[in-house]
C-alpha atoms as a PDB file:
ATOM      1  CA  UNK A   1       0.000   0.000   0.000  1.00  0.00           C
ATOM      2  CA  UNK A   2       1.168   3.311  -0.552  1.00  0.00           C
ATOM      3  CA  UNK A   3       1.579   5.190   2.706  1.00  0.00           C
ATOM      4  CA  UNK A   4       3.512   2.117   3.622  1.00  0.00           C
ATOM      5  CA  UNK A   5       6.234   3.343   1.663  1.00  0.00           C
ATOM      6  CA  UNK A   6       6.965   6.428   3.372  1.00  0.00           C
ATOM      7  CA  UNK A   7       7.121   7.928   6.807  1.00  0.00           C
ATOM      8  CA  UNK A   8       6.224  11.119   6.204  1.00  0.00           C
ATOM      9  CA  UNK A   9       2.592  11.682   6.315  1.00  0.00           C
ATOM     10  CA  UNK A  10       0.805  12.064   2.795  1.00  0.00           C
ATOM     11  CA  UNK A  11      -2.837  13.218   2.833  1.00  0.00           C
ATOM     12  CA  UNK A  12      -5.467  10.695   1.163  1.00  0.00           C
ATOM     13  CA  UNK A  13      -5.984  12.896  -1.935  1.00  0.00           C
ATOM     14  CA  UNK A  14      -2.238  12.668  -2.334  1.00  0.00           C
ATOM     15  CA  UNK A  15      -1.717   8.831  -2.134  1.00  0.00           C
ATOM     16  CA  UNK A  16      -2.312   7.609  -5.597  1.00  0.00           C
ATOM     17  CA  UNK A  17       0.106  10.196  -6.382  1.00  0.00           C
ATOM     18  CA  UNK A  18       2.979   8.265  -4.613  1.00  0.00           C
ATOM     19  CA  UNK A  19       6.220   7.418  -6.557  1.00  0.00           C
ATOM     20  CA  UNK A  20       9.844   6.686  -6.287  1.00  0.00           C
ATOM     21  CA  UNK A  21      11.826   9.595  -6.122  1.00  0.00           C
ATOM     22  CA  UNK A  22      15.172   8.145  -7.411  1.00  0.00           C
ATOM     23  CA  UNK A  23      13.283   7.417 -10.474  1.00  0.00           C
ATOM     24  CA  UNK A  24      12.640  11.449 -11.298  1.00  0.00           C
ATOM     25  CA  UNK A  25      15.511  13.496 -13.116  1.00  0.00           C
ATOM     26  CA  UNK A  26      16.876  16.851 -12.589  1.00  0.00           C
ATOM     27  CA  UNK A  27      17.573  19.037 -15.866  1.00  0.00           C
ATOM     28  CA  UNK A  28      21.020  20.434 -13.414  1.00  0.00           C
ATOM     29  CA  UNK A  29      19.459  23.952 -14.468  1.00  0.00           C
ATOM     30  CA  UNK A  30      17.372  24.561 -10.857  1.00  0.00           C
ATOM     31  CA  UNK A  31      18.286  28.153  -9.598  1.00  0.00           C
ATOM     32  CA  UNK A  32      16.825  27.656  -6.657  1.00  0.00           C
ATOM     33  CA  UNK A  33      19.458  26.813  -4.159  1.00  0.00           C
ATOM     34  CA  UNK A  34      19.464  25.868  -0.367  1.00  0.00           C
ATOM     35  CA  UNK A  35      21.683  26.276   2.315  1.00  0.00           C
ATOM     36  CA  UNK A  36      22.262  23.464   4.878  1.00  0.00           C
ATOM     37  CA  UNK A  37      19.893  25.013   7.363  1.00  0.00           C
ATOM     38  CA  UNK A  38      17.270  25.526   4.983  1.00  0.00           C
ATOM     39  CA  UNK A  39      17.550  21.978   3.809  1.00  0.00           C
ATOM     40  CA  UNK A  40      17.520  21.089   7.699  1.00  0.00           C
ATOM     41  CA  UNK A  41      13.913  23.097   8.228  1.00  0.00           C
ATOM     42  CA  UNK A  42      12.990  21.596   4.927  1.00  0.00           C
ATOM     43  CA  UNK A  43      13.263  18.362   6.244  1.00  0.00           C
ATOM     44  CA  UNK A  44      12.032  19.240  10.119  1.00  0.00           C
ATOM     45  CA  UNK A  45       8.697  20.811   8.138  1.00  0.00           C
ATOM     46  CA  UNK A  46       7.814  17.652   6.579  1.00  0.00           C
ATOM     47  CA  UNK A  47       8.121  15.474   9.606  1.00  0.00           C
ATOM     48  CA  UNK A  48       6.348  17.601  10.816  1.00  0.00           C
ATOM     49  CA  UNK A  49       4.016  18.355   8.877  1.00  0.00           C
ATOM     50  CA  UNK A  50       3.540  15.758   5.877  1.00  0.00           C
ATOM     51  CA  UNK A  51       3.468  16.492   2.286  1.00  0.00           C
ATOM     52  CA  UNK A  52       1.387  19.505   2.042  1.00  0.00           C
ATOM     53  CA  UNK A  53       1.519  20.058  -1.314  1.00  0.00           C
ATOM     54  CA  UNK A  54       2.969  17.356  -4.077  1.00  0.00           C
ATOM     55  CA  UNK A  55       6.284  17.223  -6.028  1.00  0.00           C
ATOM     56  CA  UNK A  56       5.670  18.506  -9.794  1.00  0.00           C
ATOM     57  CA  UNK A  57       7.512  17.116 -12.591  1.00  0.00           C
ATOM     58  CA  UNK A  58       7.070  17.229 -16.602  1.00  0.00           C
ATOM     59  CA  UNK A  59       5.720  13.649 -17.839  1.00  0.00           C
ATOM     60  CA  UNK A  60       8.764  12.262 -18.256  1.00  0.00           C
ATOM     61  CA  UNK A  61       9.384  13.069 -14.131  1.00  0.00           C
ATOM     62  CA  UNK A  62      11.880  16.233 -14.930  1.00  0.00           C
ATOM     63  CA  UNK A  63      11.583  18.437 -12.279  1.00  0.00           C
ATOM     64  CA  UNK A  64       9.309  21.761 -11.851  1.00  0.00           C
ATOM     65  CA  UNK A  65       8.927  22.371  -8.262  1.00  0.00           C
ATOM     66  CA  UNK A  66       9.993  20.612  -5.521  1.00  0.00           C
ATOM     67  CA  UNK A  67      13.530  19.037  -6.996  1.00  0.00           C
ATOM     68  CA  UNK A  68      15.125  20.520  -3.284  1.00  0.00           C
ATOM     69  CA  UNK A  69      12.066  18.700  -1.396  1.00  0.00           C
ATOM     70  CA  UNK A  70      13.013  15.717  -3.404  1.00  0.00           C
ATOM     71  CA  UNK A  71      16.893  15.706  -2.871  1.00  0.00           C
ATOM     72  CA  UNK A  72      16.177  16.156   1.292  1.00  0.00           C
ATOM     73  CA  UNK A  73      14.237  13.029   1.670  1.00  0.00           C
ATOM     74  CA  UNK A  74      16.593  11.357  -0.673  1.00  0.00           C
ATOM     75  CA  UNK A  75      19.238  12.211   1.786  1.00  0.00           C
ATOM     76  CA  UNK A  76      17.619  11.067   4.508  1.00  0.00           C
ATOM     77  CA  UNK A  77      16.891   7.574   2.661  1.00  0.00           C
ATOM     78  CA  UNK A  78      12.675   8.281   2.347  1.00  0.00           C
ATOM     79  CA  UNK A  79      12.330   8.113  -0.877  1.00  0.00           C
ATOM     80  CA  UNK A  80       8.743   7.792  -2.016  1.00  0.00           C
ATOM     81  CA  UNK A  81       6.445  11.059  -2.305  1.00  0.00           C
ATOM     82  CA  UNK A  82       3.721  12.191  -3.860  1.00  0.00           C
ATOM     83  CA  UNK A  83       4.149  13.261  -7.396  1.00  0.00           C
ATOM     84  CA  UNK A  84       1.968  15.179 -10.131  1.00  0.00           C
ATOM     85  CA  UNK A  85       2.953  14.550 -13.447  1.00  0.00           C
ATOM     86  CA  UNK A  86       1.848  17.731 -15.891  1.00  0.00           C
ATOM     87  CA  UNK A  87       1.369  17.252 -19.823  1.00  0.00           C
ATOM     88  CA  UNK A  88       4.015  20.508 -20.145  1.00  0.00           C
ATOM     89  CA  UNK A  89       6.506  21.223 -22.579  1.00  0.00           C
ATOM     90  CA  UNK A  90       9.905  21.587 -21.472  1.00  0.00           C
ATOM     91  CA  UNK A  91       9.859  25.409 -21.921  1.00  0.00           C
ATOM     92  CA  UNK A  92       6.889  25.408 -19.804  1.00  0.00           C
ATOM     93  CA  UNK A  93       8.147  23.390 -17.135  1.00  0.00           C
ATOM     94  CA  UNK A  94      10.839  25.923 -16.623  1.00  0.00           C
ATOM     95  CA  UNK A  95       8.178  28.855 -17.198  1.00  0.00           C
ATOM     96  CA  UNK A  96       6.347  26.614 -13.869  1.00  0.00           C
ATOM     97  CA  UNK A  97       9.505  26.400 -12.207  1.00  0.00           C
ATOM     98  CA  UNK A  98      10.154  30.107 -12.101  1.00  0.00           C
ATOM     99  CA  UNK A  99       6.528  31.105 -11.394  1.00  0.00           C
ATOM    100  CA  UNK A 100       6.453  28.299  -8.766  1.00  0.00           C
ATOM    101  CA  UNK A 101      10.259  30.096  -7.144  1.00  0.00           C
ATOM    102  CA  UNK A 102       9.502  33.549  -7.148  1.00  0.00           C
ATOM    103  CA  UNK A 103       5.946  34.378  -7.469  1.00  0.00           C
ATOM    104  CA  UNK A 104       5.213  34.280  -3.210  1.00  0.00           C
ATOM    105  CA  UNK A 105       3.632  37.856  -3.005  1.00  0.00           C
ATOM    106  CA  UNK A 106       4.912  40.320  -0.606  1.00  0.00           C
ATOM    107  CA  UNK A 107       4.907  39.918   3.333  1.00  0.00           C
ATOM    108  CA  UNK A 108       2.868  42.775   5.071  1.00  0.00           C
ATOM    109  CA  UNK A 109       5.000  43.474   8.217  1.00  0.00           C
ATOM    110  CA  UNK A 110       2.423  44.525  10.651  1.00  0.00           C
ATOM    111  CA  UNK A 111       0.547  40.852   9.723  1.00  0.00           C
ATOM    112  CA  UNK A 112       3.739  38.844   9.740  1.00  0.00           C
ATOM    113  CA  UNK A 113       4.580  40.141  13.684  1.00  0.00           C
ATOM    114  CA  UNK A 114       1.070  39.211  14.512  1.00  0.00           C
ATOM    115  CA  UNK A 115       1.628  36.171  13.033  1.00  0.00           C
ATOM    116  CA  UNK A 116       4.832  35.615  14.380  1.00  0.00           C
ATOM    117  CA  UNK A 117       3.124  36.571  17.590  1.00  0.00           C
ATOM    118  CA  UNK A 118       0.595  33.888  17.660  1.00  0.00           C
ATOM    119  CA  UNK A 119       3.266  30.982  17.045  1.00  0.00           C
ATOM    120  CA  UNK A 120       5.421  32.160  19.920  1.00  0.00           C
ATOM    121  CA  UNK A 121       2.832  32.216  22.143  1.00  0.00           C
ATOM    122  CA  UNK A 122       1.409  28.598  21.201  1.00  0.00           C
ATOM    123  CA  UNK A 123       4.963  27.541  22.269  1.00  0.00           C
ATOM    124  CA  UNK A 124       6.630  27.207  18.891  1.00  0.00           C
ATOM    125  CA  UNK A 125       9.399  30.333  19.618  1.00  0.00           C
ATOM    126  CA  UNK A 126      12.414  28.296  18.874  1.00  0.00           C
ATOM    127  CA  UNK A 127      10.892  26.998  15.408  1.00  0.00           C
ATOM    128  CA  UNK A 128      10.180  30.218  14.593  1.00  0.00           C
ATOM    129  CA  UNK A 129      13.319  31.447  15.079  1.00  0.00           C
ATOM    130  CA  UNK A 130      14.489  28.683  13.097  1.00  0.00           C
ATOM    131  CA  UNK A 131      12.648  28.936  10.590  1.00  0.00           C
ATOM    132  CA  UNK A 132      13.475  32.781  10.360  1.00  0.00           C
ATOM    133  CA  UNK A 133      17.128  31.697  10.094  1.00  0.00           C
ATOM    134  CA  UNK A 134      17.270  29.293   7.447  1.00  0.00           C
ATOM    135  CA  UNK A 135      16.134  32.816   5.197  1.00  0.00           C
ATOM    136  CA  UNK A 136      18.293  34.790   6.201  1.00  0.00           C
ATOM    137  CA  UNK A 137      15.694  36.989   8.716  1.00  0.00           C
ATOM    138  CA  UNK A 138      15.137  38.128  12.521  1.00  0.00           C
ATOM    139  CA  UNK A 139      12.260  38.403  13.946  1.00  0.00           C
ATOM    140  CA  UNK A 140      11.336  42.087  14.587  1.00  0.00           C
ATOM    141  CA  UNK A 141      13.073  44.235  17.575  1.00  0.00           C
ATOM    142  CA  UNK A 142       9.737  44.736  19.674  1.00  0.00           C
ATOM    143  CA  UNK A 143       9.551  40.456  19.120  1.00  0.00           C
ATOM    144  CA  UNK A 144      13.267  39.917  20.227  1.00  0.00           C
ATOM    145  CA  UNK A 145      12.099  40.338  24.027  1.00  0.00           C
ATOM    146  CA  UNK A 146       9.591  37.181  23.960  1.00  0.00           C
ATOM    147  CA  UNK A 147      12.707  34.999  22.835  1.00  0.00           C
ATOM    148  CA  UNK A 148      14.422  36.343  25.229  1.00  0.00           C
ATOM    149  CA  UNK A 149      11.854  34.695  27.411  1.00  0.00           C
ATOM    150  CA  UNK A 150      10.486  37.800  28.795  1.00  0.00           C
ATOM    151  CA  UNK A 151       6.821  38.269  29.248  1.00  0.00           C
ATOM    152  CA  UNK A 152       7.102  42.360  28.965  1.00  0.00           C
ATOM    153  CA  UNK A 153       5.159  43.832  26.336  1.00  0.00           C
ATOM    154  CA  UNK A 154       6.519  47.499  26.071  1.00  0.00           C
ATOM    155  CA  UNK A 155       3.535  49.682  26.505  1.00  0.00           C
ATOM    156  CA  UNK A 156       3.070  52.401  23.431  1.00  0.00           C
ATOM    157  CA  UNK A 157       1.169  55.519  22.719  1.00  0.00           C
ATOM    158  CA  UNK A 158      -0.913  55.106  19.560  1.00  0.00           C
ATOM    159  CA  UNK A 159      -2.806  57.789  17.561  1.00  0.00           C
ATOM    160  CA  UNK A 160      -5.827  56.856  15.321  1.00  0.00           C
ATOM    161  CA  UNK A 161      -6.066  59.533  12.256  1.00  0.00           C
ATOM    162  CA  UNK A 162      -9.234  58.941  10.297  1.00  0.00           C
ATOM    163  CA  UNK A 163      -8.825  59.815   6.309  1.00  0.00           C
ATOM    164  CA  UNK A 164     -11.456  60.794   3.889  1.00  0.00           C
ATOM    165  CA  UNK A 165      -9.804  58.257   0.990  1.00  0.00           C
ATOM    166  CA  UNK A 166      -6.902  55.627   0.809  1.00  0.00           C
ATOM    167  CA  UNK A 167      -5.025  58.548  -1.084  1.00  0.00           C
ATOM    168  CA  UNK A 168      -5.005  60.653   2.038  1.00  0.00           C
ATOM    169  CA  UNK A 169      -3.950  57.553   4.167  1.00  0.00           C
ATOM    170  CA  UNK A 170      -0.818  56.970   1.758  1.00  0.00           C
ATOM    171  CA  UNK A 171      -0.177  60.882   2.143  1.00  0.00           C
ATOM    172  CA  UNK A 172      -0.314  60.500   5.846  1.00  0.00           C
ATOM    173  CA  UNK A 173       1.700  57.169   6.242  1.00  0.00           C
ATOM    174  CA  UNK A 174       4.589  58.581   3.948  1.00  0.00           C
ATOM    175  CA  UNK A 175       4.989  62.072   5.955  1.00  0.00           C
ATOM    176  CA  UNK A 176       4.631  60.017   9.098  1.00  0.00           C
ATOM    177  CA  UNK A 177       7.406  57.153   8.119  1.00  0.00           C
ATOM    178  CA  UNK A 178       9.841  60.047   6.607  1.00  0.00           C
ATOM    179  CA  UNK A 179       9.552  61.716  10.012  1.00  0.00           C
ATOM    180  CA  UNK A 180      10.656  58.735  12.238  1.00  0.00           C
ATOM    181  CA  UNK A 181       7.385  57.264  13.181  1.00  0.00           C
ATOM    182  CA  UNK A 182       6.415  53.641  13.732  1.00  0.00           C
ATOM    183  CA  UNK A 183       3.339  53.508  11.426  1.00  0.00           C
ATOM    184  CA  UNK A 184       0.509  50.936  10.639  1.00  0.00           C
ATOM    185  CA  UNK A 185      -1.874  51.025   8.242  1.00  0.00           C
ATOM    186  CA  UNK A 186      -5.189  50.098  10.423  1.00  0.00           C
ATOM    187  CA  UNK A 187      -8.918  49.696   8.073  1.00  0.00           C
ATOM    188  CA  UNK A 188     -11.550  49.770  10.441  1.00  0.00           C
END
């Protein structure tokens, strides 16, 4: 049976899916490189988590997306994962590649510390941090404190200016920012 041929957990919709990764080739042309932490959180997140989303090859198995995925659990000798097999053309599977590498939209600050918030309190601080390393990123200064292990949140003085349009909140957020202020956008 399929899920008997890994130990990392593969959902059910994922299981017909399953194939032998030494089997898929590599076109030696990935750009997307890892460093040894990264591969470490790689392989920590799907322990952890499972396969979340499926390795994507060409028909004849060249890679698309997840050739670094791939490589981890071979190194770690798992090597059976789910695969999806798209009827592409080799310049597409490269176009797929590169969308599938660099189109990850853009991280809104304010959300990410809330974010970042939430997993340190559920207990999940030194993951986080982990995480954050393997990229090359710190958590934010006013965050550094609760890895520290200290329960102080510093108090702050906030100041709520209502605009008649998003133009006039840009106008205000710019002025404010160029002067030194800590700003956040806030919709109510």
């Amino acid at each position: 049976m399929a899920e008997n041929k890994t130990i990392i957990k593969v959902p059910d919709a994922y299981l017909s899916l399953i194939e032998d990764l030494r089997l898929l080739k590599s076109d030696e042309n990935n750009p997307n490189k890892m460093t040894v932490n990264q591969k470490n959180q790689v392989w920590k997140s799907l322990q952890k988590y499972g396969w979340t989303y499926p390795i994507i090859t060409n028909k004849d198995g060249v890679y698309a997306d997840g050739e670094q995925r791939a490589q981890v659990c071979k190194d770690h000798g798992e090597f059976f994962a789910p695969v999806l097999r798209l009827p592409v053309s080799d310049v597409d599977r490269r176009m797929l590649r590169q969308i599938l590498n660099k189109l990850k939209g853009k991280h809104n600050e304010e959300l990410d510390s809330a974010e970042y918030m939430r997993i340190i309190e559920a207990g999940e601080k030194d993951c986080l941090k982990a995480l954050l390393e393997s990229v090359g990123e710190k958590l934010p200064k006013d965050l550094d404190r609760e890895l520290e292990g200290s329960n102080i949140i510093p108090g702050s003085w906030e100041l709520i200016v209502e605009c008649k349009d998003e133009a006039e909140q840009q106008c205000f957020y710019s002025k404010l920012k160029s002067e030194g202020y800590t700003v956040r956008v806030l919709n109510l």
